[in-house]
C-alpha atoms as a PDB file:
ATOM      1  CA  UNK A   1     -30.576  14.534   9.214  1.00  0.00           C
ATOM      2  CA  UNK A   2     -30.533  10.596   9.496  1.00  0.00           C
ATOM      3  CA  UNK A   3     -33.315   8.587   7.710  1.00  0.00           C
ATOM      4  CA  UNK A   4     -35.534   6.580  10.311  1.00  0.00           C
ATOM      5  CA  UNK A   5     -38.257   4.080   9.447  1.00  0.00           C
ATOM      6  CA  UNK A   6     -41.194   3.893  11.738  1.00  0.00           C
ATOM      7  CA  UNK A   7     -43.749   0.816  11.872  1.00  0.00           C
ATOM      8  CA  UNK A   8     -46.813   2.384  14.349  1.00  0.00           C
ATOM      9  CA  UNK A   9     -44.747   5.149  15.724  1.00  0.00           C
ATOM     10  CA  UNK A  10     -42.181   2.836  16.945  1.00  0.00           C
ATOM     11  CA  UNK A  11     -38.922   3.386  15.242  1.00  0.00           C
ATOM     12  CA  UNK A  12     -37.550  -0.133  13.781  1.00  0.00           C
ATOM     13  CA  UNK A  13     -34.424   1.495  11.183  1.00  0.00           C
ATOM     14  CA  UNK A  14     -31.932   4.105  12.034  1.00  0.00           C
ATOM     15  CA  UNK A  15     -29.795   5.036   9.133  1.00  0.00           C
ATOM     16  CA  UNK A  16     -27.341   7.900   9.738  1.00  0.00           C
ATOM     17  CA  UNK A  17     -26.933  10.838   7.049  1.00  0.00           C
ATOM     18  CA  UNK A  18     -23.766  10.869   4.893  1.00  0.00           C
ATOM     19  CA  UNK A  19     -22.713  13.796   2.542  1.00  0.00           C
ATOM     20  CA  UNK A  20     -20.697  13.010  -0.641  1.00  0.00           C
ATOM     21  CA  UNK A  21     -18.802  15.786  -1.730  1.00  0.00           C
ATOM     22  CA  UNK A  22     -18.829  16.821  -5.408  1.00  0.00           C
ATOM     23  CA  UNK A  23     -15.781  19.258  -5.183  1.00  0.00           C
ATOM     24  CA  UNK A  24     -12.721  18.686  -7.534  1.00  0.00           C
ATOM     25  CA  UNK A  25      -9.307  18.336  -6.259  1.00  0.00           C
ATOM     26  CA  UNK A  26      -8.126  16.510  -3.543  1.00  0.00           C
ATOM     27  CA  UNK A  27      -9.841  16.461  -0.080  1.00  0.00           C
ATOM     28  CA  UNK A  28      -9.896  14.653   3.119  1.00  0.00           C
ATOM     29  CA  UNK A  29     -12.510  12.509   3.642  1.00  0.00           C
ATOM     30  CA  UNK A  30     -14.747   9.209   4.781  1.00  0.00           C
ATOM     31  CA  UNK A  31     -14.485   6.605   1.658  1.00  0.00           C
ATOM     32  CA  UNK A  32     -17.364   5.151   0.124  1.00  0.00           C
ATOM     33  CA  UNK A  33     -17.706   1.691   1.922  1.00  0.00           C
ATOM     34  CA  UNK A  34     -18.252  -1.281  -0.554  1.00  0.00           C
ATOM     35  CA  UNK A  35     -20.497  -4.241   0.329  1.00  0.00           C
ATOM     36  CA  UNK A  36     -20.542  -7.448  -1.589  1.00  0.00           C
ATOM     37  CA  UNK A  37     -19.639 -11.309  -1.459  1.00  0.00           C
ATOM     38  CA  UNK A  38     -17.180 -13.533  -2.479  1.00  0.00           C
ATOM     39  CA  UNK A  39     -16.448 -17.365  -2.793  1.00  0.00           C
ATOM     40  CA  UNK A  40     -13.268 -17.041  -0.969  1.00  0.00           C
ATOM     41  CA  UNK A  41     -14.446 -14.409   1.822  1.00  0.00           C
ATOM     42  CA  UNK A  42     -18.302 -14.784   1.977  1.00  0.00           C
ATOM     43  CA  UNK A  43     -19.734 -11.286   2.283  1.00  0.00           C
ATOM     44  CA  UNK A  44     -17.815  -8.355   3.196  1.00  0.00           C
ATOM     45  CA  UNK A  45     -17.406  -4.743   3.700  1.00  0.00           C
ATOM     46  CA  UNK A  46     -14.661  -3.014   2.292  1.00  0.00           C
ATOM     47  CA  UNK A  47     -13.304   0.462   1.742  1.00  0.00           C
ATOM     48  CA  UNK A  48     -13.753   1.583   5.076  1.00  0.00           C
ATOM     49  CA  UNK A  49     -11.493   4.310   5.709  1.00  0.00           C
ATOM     50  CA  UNK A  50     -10.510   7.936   5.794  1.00  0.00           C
ATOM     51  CA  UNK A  51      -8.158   9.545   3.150  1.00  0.00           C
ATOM     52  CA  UNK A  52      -6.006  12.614   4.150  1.00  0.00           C
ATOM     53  CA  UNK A  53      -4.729  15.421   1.996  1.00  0.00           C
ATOM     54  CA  UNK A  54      -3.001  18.015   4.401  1.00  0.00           C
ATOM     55  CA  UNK A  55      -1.107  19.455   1.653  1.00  0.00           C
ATOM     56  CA  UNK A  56       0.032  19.407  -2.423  1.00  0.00           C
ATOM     57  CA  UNK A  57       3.070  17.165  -1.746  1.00  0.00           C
ATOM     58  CA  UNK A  58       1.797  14.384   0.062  1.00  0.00           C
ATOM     59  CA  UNK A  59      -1.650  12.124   0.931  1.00  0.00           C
ATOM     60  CA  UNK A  60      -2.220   9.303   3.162  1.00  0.00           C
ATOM     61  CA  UNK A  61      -5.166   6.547   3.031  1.00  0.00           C
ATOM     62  CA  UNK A  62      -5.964   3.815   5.436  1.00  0.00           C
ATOM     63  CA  UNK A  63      -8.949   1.259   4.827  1.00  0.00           C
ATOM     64  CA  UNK A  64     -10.325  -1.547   6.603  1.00  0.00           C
ATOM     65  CA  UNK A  65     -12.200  -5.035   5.462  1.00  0.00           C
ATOM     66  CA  UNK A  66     -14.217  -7.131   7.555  1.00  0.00           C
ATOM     67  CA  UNK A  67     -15.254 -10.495   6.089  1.00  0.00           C
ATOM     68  CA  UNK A  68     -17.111 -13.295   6.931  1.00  0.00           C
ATOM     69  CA  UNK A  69     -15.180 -16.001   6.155  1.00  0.00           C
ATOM     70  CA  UNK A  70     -11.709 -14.442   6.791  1.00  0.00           C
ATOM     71  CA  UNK A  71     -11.251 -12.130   9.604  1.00  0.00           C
ATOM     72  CA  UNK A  72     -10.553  -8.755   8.625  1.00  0.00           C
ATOM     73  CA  UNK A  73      -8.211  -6.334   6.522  1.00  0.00           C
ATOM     74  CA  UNK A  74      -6.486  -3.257   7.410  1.00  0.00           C
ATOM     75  CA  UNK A  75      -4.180  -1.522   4.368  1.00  0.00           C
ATOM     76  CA  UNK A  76      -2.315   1.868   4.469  1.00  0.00           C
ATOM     77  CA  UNK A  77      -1.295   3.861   1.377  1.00  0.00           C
ATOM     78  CA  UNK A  78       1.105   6.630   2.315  1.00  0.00           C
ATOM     79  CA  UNK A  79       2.122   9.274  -1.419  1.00  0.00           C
ATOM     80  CA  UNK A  80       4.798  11.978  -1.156  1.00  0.00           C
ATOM     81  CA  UNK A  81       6.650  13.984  -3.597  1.00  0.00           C
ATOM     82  CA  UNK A  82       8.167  17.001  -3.376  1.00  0.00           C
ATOM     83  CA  UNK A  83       9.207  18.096  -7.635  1.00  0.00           C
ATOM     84  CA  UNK A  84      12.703  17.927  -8.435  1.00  0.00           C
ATOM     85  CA  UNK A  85      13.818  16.207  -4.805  1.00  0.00           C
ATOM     86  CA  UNK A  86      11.849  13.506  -3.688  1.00  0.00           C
ATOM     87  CA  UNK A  87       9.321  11.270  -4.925  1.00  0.00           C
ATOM     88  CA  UNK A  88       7.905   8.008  -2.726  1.00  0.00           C
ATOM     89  CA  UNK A  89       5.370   5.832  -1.727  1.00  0.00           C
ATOM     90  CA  UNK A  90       4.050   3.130   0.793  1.00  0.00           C
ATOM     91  CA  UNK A  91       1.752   0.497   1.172  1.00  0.00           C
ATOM     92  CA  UNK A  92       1.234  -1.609   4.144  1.00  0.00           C
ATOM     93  CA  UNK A  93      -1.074  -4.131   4.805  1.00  0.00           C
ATOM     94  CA  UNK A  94      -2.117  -6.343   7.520  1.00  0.00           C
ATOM     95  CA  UNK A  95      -5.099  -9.381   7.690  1.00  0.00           C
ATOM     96  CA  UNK A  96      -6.364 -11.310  10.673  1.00  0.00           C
ATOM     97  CA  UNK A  97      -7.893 -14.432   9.549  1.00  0.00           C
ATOM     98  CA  UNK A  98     -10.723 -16.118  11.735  1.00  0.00           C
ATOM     99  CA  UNK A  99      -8.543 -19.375  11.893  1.00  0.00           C
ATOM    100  CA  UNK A 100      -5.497 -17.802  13.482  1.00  0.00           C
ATOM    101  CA  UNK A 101      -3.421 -17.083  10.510  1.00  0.00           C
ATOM    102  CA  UNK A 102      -1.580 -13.479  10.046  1.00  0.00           C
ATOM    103  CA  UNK A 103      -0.305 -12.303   7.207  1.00  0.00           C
ATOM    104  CA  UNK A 104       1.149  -8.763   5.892  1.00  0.00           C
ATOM    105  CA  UNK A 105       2.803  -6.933   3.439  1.00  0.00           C
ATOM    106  CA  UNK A 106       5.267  -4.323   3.340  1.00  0.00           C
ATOM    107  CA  UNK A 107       6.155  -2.306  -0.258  1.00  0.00           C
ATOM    108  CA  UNK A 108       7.867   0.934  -0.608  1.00  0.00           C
ATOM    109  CA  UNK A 109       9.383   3.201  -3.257  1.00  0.00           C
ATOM    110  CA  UNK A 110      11.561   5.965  -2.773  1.00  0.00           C
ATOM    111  CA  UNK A 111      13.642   8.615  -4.893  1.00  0.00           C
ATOM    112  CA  UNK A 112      15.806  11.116  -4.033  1.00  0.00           C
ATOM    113  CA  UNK A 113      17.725  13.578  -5.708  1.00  0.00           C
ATOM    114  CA  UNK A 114      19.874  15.114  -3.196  1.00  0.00           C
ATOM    115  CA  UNK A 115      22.547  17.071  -5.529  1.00  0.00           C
ATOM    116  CA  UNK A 116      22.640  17.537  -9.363  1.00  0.00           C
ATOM    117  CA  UNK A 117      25.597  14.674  -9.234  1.00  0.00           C
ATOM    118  CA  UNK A 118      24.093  12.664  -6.342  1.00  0.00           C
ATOM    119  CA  UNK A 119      20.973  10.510  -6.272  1.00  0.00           C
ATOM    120  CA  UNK A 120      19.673   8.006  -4.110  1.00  0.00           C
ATOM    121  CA  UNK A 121      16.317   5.120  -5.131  1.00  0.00           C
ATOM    122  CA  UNK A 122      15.258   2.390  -3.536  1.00  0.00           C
ATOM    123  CA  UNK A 123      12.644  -0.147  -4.042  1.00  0.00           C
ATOM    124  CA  UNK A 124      11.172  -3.095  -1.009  1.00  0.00           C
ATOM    125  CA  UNK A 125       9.281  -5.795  -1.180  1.00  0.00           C
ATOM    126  CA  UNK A 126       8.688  -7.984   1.760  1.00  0.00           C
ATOM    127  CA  UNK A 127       5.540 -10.088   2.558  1.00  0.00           C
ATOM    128  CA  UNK A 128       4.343 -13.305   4.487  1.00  0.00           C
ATOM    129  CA  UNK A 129       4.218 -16.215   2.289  1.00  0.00           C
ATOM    130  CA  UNK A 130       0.252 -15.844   1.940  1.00  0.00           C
ATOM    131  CA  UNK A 131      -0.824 -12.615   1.805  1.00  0.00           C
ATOM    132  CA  UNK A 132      -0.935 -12.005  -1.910  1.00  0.00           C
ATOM    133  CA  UNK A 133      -2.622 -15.721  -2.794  1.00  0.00           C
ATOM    134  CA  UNK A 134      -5.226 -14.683   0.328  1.00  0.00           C
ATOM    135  CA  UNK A 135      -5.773 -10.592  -0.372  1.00  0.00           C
ATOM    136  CA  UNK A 136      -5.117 -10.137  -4.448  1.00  0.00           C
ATOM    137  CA  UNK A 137      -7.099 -10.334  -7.582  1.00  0.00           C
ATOM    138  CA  UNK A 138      -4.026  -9.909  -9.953  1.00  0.00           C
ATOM    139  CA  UNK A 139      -3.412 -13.249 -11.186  1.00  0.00           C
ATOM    140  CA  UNK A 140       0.820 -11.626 -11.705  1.00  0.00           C
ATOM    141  CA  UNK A 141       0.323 -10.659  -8.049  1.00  0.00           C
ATOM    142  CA  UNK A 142      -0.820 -14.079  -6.824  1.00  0.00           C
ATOM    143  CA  UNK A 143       1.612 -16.049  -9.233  1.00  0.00           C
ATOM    144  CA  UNK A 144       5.061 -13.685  -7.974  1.00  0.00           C
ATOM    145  CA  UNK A 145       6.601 -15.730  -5.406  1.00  0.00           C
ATOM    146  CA  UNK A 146      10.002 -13.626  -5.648  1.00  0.00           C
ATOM    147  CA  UNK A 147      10.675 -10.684  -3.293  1.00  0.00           C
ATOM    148  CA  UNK A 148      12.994  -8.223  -4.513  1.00  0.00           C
ATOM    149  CA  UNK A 149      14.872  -4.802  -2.496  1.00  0.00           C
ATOM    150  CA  UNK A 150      16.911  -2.397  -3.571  1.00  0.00           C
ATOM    151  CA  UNK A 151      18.945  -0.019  -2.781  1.00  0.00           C
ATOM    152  CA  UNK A 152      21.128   2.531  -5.308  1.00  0.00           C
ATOM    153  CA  UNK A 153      23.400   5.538  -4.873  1.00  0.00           C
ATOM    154  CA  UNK A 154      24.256   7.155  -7.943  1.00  0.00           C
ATOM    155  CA  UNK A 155      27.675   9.752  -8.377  1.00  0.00           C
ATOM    156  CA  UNK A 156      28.381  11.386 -11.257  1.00  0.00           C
ATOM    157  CA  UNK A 157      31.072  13.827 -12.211  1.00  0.00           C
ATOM    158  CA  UNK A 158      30.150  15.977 -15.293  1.00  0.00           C
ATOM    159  CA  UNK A 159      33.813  17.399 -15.656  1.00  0.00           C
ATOM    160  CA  UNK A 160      35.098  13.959 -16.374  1.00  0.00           C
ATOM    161  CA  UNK A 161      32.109  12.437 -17.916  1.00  0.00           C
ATOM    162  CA  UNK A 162      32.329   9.496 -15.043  1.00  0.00           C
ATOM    163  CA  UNK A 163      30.114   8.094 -12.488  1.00  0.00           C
ATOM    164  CA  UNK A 164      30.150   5.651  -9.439  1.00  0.00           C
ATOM    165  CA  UNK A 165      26.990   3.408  -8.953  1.00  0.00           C
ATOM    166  CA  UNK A 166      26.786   1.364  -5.614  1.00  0.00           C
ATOM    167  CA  UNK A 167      24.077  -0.800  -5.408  1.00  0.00           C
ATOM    168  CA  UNK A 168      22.867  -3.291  -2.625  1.00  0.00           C
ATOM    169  CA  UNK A 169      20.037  -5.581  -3.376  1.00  0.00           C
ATOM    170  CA  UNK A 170      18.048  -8.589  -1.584  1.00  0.00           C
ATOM    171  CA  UNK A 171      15.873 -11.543  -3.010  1.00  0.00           C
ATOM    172  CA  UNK A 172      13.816 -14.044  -1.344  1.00  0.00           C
ATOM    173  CA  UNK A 173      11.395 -16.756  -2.863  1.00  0.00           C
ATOM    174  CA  UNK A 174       8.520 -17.529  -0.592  1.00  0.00           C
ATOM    175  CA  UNK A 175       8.108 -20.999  -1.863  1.00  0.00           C
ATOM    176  CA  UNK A 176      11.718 -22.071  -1.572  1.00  0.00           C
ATOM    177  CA  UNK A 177      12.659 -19.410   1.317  1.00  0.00           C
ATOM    178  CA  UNK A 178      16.054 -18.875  -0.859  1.00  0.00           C
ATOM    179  CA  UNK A 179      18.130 -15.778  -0.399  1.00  0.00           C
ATOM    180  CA  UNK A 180      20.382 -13.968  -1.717  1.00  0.00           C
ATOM    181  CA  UNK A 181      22.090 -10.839  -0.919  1.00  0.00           C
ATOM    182  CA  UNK A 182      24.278  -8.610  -2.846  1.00  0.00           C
ATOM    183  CA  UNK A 183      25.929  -5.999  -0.435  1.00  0.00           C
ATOM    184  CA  UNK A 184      27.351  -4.031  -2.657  1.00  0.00           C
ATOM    185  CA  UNK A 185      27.628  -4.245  -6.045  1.00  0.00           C
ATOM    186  CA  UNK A 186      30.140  -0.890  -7.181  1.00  0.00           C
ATOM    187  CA  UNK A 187      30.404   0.242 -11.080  1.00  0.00           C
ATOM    188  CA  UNK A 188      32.853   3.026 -11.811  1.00  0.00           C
END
């Protein structure tokens, strides 16, 4: 049952009772929420958030952040992979800064294997121009002003020994907002 603190009978702290789980595996659940404080954001509260594991071949996770100094912080982590087929993942993010300012990021993965001779991958990157010098820690992260997507399909013939690879790509700097796109590039 909750915890309550009494001063004279008169109750002056209410905090709610939280079970942990100690089972192994993977299981749906309430994250542990992190408090602490930062130069950048002033104190905070992170990790708050629910993780779901319906079933062996995929999971999803969503967390928020709320921060003093810089709004809040919502990011999404969505797994899947299915052995031998498919293989993927997704992470979205979007932050509401207390001056105004949004920002978000978008990656994904994906893999498919949709024949023995036929395969499809692709990779995405796209962000605002701030998000990763406002929401990471990774000094590569932070530093990586170039956006890169692809796209491949992959054909091979085992009776000749050949294969056809098509490929369509996209780059963007943040800094210098130059593009490029390559739509496609075909190797026999």
């Amino acid at each position: 049952k909750p915890i309550t603190a009494y001063l004279h009978k008169i109750p002056v702290f209410w905090f709610p009772f939280y079970v942990f789980p100690i089972t192994k595996g993977r299981q749906s659940g309430f994250l542990t929420p992190r408090y602490g404080s930062s130069r950048q954001d002033g104190r905070y509260l992170s990790n708050m958030g629910y993780y779901v594991a319906p079933s062996e071949y995929w999971d999803y996770r969503v967390a928020g952040t709320l921060r003093e100094r810089n709004g809040w912080l919502v990011k999404n982590w969505l797994n899947y992979n299915d052995r031998y087929r498919m293989t993927g993942s997704a992470y979205m993010s979007f932050e509401d800064q207390n001056g105004g300012s949004r920002q978000w990021i978008l990656q994904a993965s994906h893999s498919h294997t949709i024949s023995p001779t036929l395969q499809i991958a692709g990779d995405a990157n796209f962000q605002s121009s701030q998000f990763s010098r406002n929401n990471s820690y990774n000094m590569y992260d932070r530093l990586n002003r170039d956006m890169r997507s692809s796209f491949t399909v992959t054909k091979r013939w085992k009776e000749s020994g050949n294969s056809l690879i098509t490929t369509f790509s996209h780059y963007k700097n943040l800094d210098t907002k130059n593009t490029s796109t390559t739509l496609p590039n075909i190797s026999f």
